[in-house]
N, C-alpha and C. Protein backbone atom coordinates (compact mmCIF):
# COMPACT_ATOMS: atom_id res chain seq x y z
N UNK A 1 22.67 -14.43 -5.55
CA UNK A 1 21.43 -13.72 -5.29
C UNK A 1 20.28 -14.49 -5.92
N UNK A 2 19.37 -14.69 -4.68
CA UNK A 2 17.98 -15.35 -5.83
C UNK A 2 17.43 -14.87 -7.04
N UNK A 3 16.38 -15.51 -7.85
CA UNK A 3 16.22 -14.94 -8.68
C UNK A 3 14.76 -14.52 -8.19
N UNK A 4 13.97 -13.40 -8.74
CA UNK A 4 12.87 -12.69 -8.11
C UNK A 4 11.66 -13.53 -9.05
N UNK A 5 10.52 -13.83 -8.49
CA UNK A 5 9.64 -14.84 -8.59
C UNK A 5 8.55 -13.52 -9.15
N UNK A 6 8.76 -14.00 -10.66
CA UNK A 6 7.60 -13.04 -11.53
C UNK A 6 6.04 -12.67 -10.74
N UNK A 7 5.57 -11.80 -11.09
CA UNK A 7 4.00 -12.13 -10.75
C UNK A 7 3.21 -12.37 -10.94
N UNK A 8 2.40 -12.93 -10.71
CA UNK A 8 0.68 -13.75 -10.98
C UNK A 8 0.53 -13.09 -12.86
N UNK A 9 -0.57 -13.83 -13.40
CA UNK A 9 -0.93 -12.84 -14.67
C UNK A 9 -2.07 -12.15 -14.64
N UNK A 10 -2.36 -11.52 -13.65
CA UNK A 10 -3.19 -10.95 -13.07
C UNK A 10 -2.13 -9.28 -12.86
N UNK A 11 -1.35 -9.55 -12.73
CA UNK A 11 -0.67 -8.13 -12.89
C UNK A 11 0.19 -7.88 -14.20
N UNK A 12 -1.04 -6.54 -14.21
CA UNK A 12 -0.58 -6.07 -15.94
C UNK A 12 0.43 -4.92 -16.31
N UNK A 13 1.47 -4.77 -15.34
CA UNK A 13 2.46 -3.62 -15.44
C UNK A 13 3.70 -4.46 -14.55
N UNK A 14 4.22 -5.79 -15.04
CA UNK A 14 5.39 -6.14 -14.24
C UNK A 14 6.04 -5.41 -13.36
N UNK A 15 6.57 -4.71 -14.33
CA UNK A 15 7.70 -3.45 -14.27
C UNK A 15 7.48 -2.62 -13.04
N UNK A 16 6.21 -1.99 -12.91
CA UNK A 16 5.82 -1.27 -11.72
C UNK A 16 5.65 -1.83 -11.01
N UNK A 17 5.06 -3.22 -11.32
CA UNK A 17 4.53 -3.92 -9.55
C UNK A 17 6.30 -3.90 -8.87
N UNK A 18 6.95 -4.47 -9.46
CA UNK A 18 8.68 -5.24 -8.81
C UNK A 18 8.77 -3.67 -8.55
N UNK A 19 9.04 -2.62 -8.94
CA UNK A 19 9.29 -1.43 -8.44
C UNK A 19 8.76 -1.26 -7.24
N UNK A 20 7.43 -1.28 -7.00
CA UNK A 20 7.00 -1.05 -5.78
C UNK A 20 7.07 -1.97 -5.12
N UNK A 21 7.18 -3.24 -4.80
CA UNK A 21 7.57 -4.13 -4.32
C UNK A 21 8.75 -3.80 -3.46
N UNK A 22 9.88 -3.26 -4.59
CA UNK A 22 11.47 -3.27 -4.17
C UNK A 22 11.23 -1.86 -2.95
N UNK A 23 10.18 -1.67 -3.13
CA UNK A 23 9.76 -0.13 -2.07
C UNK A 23 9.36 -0.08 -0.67
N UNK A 24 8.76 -1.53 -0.90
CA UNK A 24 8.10 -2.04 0.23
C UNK A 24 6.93 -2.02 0.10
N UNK A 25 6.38 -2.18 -0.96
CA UNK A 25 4.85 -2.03 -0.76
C UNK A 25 4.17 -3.43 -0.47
N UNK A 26 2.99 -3.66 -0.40
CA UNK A 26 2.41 -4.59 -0.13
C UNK A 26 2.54 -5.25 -1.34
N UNK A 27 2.01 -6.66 -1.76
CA UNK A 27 1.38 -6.94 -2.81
C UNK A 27 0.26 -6.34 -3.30
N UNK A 28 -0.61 -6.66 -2.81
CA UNK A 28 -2.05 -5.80 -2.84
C UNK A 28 -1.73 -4.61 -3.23
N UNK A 29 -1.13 -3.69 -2.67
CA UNK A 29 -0.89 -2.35 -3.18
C UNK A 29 -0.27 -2.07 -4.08
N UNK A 30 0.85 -3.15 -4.63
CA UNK A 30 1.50 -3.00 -6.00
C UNK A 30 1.12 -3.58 -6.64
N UNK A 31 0.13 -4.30 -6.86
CA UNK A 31 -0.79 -5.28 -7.85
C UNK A 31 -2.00 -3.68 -8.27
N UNK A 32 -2.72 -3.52 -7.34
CA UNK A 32 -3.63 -2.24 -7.70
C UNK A 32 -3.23 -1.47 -8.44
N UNK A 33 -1.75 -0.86 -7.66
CA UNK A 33 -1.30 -0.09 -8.72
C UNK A 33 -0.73 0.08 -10.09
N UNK A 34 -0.11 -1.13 -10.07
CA UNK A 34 0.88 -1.50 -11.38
C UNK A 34 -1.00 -1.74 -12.46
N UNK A 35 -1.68 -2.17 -11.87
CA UNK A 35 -2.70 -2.70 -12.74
C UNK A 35 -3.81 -1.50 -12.92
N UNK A 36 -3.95 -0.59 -11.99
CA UNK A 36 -3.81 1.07 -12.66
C UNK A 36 -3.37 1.56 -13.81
N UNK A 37 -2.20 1.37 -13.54
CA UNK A 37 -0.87 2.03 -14.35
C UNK A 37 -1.13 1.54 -16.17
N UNK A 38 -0.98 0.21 -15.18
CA UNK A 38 -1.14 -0.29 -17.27
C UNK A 38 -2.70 -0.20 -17.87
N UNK A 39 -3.76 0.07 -17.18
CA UNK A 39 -5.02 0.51 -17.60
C UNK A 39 -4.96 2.52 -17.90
N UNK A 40 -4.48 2.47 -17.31
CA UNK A 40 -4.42 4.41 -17.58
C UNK A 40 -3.82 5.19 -18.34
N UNK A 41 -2.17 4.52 -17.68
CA UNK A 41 -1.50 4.90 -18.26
C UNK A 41 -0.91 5.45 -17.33
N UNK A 42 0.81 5.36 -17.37
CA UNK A 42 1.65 5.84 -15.39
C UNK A 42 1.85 7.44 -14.99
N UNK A 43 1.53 8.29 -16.20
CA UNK A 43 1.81 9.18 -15.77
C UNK A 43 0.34 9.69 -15.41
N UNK A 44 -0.90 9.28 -15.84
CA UNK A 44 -2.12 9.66 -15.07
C UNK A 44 -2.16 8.86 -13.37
N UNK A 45 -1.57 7.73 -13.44
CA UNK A 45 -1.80 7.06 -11.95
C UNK A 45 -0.47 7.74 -11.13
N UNK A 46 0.45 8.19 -11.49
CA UNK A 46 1.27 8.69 -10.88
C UNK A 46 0.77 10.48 -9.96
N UNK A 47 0.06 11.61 -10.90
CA UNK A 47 -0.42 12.24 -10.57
C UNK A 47 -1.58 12.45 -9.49
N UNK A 48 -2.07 11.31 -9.32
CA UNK A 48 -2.94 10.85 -8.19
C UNK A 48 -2.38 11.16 -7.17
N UNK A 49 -2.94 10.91 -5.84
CA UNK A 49 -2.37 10.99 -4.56
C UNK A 49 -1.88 12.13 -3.64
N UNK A 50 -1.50 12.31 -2.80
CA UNK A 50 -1.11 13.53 -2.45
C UNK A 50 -2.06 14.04 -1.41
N UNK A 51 -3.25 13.51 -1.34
CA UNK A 51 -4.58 14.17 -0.41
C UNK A 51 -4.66 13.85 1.17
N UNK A 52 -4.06 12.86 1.61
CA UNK A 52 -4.29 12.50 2.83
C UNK A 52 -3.27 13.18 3.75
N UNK A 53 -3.28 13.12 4.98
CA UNK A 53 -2.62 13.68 5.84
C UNK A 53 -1.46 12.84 6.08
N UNK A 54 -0.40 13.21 6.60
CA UNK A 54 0.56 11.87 7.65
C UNK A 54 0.15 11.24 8.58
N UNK A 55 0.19 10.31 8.92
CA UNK A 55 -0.61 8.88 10.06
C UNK A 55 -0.39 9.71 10.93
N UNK A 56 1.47 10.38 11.18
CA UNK A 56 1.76 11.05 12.72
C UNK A 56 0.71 12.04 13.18
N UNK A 57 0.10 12.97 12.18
CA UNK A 57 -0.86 14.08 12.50
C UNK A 57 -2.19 13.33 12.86
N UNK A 58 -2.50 11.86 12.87
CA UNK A 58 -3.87 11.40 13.35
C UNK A 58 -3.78 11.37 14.92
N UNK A 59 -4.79 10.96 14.84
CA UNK A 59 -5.07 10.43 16.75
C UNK A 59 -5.15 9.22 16.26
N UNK A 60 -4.93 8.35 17.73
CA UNK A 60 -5.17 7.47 17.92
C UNK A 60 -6.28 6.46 17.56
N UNK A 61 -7.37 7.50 17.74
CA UNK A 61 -8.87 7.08 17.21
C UNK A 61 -8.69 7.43 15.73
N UNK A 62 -8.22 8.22 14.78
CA UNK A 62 -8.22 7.97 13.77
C UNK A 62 -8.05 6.62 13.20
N UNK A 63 -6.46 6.83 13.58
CA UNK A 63 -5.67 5.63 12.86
C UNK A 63 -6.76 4.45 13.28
N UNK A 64 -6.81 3.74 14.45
CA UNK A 64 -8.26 3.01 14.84
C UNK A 64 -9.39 2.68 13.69
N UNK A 65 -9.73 3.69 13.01
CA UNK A 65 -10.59 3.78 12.36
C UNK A 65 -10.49 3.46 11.13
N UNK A 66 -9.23 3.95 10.67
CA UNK A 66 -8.64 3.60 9.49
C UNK A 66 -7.93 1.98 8.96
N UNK A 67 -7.65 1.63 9.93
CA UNK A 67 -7.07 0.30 10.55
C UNK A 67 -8.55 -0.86 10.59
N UNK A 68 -9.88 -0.34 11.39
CA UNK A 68 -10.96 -1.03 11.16
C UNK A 68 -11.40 -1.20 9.47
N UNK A 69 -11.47 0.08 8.98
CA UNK A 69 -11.72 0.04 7.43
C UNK A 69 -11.17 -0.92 6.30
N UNK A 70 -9.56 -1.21 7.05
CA UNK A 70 -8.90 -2.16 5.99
C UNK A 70 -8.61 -3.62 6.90
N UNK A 71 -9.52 -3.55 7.99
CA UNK A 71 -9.45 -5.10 8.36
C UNK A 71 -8.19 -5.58 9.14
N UNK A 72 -7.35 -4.93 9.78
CA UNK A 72 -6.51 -5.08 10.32
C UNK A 72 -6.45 -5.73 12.05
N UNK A 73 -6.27 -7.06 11.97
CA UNK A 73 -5.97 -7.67 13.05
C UNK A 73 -5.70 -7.13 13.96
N UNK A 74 -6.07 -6.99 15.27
CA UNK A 74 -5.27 -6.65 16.71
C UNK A 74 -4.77 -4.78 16.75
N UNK A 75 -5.85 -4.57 16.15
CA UNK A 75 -5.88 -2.67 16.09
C UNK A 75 -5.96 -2.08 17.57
N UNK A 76 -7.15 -3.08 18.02
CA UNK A 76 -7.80 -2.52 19.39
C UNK A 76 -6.71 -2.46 20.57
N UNK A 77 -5.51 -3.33 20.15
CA UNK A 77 -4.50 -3.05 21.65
C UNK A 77 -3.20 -2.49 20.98
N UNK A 78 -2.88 -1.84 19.39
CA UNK A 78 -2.30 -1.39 18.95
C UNK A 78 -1.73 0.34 19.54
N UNK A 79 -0.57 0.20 19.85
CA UNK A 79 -0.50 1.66 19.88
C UNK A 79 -0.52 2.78 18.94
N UNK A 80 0.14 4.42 19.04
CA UNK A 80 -0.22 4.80 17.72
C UNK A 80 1.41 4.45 17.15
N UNK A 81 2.36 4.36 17.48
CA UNK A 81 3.34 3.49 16.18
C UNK A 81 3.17 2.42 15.53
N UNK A 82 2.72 1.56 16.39
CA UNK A 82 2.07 -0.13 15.66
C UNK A 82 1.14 0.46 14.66
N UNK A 83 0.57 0.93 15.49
CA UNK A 83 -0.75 1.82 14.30
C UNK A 83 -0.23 1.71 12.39
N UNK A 84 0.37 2.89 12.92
CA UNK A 84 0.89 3.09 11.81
C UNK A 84 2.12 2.41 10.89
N UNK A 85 2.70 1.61 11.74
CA UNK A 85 3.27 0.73 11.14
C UNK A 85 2.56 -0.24 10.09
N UNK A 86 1.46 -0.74 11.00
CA UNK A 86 0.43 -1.82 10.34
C UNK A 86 -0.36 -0.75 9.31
N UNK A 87 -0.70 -0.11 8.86
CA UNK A 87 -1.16 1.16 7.88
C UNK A 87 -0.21 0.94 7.34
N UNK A 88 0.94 1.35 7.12
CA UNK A 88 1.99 1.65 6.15
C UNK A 88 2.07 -0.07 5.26
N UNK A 89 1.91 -1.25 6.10
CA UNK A 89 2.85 -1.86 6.06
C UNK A 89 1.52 -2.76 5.45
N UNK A 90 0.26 -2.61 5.66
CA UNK A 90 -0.54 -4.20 5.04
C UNK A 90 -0.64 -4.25 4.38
């Protein structure tokens, strides 16, 4: 088995980033967070969240919208699973 390629020193919660990593998260999204975490403290960044809806309950034009906001390539001929795939997944 390889060995897992530490991260940048720019991320200040190892531990959490490789956790979310092993989750599937983005980089970006486990860099933010892990670097949350070790500024806050994990059980305040953990309590976060919870507010948004499920992608499935958007429209089409939502997700669209949401997808424009974070810059996402090739939205405009995306359906709503790609949609949300590419949401879940950048």
């Amino acid at each position: 088995m390889a060995e897992k390629k530490k991260p940048g020193p720019s991320v200040k919660d190892p531990e959490v980033y490789e956790a979310l990593r092993d989750d599937g998260a983005s980089k970006e999204k486990a860099a933010r967070i892990a670097n949350a975490s070790a500024a806050q403290g994990r059980s305040e960044v953990g309590g976060r969240g919870g507010k948004a809806g499920d992608y499935e309950d958007r429209t089409v034009d939502e997700l669209r919208k949401r997808a424009a906001e974070l810059d996402i390539e090739g939205r405009s001929s995306m359906n709503k699973a790609e949609l949300i795939d590419a949401l879940r997944n950048h």
